[in-house]
Protein backbone atom coordinates (compact mmCIF):
# COMPACT_ATOMS: atom_id res chain seq x y z
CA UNK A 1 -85.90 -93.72 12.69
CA UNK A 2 -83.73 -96.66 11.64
CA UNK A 3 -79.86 -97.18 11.44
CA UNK A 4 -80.22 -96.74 7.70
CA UNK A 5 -82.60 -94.05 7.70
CA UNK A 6 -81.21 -90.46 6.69
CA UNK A 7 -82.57 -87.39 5.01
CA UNK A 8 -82.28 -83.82 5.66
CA UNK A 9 -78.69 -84.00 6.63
CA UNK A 10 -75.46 -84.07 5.04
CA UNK A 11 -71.72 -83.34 5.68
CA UNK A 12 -69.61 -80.29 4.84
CA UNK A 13 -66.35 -80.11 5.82
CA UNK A 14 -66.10 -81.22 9.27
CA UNK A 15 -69.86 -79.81 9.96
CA UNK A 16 -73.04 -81.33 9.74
CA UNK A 17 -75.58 -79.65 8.02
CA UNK A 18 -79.47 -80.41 8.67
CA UNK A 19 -82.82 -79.11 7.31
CA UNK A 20 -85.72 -78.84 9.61
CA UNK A 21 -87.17 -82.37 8.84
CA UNK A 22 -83.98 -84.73 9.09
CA UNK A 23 -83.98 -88.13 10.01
CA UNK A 24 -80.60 -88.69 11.56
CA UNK A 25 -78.92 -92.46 11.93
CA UNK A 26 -79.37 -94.29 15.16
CA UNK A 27 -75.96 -93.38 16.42
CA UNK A 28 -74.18 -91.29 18.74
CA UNK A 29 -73.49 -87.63 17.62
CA UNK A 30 -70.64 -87.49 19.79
CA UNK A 31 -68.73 -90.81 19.53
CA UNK A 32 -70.00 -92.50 16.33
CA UNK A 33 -71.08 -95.85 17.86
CA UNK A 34 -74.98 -97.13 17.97
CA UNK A 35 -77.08 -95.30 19.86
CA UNK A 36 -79.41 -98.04 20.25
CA UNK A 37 -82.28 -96.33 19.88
CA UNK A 38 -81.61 -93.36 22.88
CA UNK A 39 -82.00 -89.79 21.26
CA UNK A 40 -81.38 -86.26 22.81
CA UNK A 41 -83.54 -83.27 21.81
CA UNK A 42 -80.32 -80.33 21.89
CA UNK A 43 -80.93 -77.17 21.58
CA UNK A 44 -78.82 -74.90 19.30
CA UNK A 45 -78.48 -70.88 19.28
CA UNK A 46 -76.95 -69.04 16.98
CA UNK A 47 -76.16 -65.65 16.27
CA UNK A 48 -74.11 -63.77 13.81
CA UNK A 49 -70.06 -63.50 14.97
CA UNK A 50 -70.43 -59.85 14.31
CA UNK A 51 -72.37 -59.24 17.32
CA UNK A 52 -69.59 -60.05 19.44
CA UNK A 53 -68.18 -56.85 19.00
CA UNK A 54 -71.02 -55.92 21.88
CA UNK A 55 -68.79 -57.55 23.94
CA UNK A 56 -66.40 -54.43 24.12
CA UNK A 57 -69.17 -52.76 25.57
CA UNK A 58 -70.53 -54.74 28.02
CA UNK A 59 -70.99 -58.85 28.78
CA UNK A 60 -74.86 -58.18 30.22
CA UNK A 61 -75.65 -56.30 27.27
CA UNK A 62 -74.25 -58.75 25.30
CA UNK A 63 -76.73 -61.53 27.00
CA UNK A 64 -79.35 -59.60 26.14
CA UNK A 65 -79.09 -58.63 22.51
CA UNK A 66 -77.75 -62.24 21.78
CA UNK A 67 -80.76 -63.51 23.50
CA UNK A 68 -82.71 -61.35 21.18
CA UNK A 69 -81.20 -61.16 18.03
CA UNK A 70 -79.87 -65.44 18.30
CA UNK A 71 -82.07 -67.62 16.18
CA UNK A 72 -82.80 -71.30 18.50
CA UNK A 73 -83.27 -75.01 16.70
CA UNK A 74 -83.88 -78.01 18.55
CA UNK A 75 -82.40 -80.71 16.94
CA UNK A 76 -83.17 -84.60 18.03
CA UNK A 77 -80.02 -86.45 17.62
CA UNK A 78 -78.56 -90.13 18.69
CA UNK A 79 -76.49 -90.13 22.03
CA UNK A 80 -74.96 -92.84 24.29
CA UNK A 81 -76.01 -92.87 27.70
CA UNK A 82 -72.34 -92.44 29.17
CA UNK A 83 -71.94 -89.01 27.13
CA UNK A 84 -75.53 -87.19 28.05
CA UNK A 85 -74.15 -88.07 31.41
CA UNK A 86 -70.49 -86.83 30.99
CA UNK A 87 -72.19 -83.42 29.35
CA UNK A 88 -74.71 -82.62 32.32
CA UNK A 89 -72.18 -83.86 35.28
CA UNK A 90 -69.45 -81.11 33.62
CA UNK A 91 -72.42 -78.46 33.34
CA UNK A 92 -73.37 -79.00 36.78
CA UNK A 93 -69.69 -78.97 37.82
CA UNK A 94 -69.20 -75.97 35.65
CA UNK A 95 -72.23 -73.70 36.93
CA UNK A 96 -71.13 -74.69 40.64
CA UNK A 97 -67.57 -73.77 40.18
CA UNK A 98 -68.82 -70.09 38.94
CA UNK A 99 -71.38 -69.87 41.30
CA UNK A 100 -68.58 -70.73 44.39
CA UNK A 101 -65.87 -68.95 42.86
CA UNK A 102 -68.03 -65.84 41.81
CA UNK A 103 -69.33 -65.28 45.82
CA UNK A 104 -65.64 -65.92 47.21
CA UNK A 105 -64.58 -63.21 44.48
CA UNK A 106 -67.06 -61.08 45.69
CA UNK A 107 -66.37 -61.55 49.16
CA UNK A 108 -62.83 -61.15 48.61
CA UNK A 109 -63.04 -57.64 46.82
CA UNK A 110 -65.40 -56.17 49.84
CA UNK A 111 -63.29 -57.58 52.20
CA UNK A 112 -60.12 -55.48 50.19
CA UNK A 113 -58.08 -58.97 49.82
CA UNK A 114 -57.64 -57.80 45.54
CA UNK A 115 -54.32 -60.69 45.09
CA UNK A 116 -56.67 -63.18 46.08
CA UNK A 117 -59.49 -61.77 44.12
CA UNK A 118 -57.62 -61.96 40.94
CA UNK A 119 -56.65 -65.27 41.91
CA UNK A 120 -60.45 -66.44 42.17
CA UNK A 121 -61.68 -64.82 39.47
CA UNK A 122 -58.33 -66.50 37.07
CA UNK A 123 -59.74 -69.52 38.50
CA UNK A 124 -63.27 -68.67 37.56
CA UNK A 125 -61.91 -68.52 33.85
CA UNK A 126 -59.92 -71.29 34.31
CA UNK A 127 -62.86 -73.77 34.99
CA UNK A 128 -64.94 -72.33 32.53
CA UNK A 129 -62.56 -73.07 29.67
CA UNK A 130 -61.97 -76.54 31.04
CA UNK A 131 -65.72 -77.54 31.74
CA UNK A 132 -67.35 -75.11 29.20
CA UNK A 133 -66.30 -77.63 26.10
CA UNK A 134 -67.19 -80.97 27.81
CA UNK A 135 -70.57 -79.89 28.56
CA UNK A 136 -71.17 -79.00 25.39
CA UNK A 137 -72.05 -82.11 23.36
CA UNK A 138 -72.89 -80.04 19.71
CA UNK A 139 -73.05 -76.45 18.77
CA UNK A 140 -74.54 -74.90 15.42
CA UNK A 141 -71.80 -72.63 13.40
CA UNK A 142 -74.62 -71.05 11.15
CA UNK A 143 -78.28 -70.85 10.64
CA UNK A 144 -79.81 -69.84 7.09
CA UNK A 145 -83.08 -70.11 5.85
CA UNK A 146 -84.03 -73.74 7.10
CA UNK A 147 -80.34 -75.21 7.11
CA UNK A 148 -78.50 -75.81 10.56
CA UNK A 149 -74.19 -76.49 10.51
CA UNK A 150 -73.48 -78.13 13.26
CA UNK A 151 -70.16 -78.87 14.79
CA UNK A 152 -68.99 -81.12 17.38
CA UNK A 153 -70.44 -84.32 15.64
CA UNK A 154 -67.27 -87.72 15.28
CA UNK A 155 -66.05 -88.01 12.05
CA UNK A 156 -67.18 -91.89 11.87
CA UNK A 157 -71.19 -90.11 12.40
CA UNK A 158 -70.11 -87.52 9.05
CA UNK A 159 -68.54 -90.52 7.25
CA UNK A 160 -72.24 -91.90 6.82
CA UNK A 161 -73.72 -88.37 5.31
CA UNK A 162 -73.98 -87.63 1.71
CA UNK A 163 -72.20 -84.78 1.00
CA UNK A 164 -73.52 -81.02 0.74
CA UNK A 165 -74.65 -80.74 -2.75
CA UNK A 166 -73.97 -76.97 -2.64
């Protein structure tokens, strides 16, 4: 896969849109430079927004019909060293800040302390929605048939897609 090389994606909108066998440019995904050659297998999920509503019932049942009912790509695209790294060091931060600041909420509610439970668990949020989006380095907005829309990608990377033809 060369610098020049592209088929099976294009651009639409502000979204990248792939087929199953693109060839992508050698260049980073995330901050439109050269890649030089290092590439990141990502996987994508996807389900339909209406199955959010399950939230209202319950977040574990949630997990598990999303894990169900989400279709899963892997998609192979260019990525500079320094952001792989930035995405994994905020996922690792992330999952240890909810992992610490789910067993001090827990602790906290047995031990009947509730001000400082809510206080943990606002935290909780709080880091989520600060190192949720920096670990994530692309996410798909739609799967049909064989076409993924991605999102996420520098507009200097969509600059050097054809445009979707439909």
């Amino acid at each position: 896969m060369g610098p020049d090389v592209i088929r099976g994606a294009w651009r639409c909108g502000n979204r990248m849109v792939v087929s199953a066998d693109a060839e992508l440019p050698d260049r980073c995904v995330k901050t439109g430079r050269p890649a030089d050659g290092e590439w990141a297998d990502i996987r994508l999920r996807w389900h339909h927004p209406a199955l959010y509503i399950v939230l209202l019932v319950n977040v574990i049942v949630y997990f598990i019909v999303a894990h169900f009912v989400s279709t899963s790509v892997i998609v192979r695209v260019g990525v500079i060293h320094d952001t792989l790294t930035s995405a994994r060091c905020a996922r690792r931060i992330l999952w240890m800040l909810l992992l610490l600041a789910g067993g001090v909420s827990c602790f906290l509610a047995v031990a009947g302390v509730s001000l400082l439970w809510w206080l943990v668990a606002a935290l909780m949020v709080l880091s989520a929605l600060v190192f949720f989006p920096r670990g994530r380095l692309i996410w798909a907005t739609r799967m049909e048939h064989s076409y993924v829309w991605i999102a996420g990608v520098h507009p200097d990377y969509l600059a050097l897609l054809p445009e979707w033809p439909r």
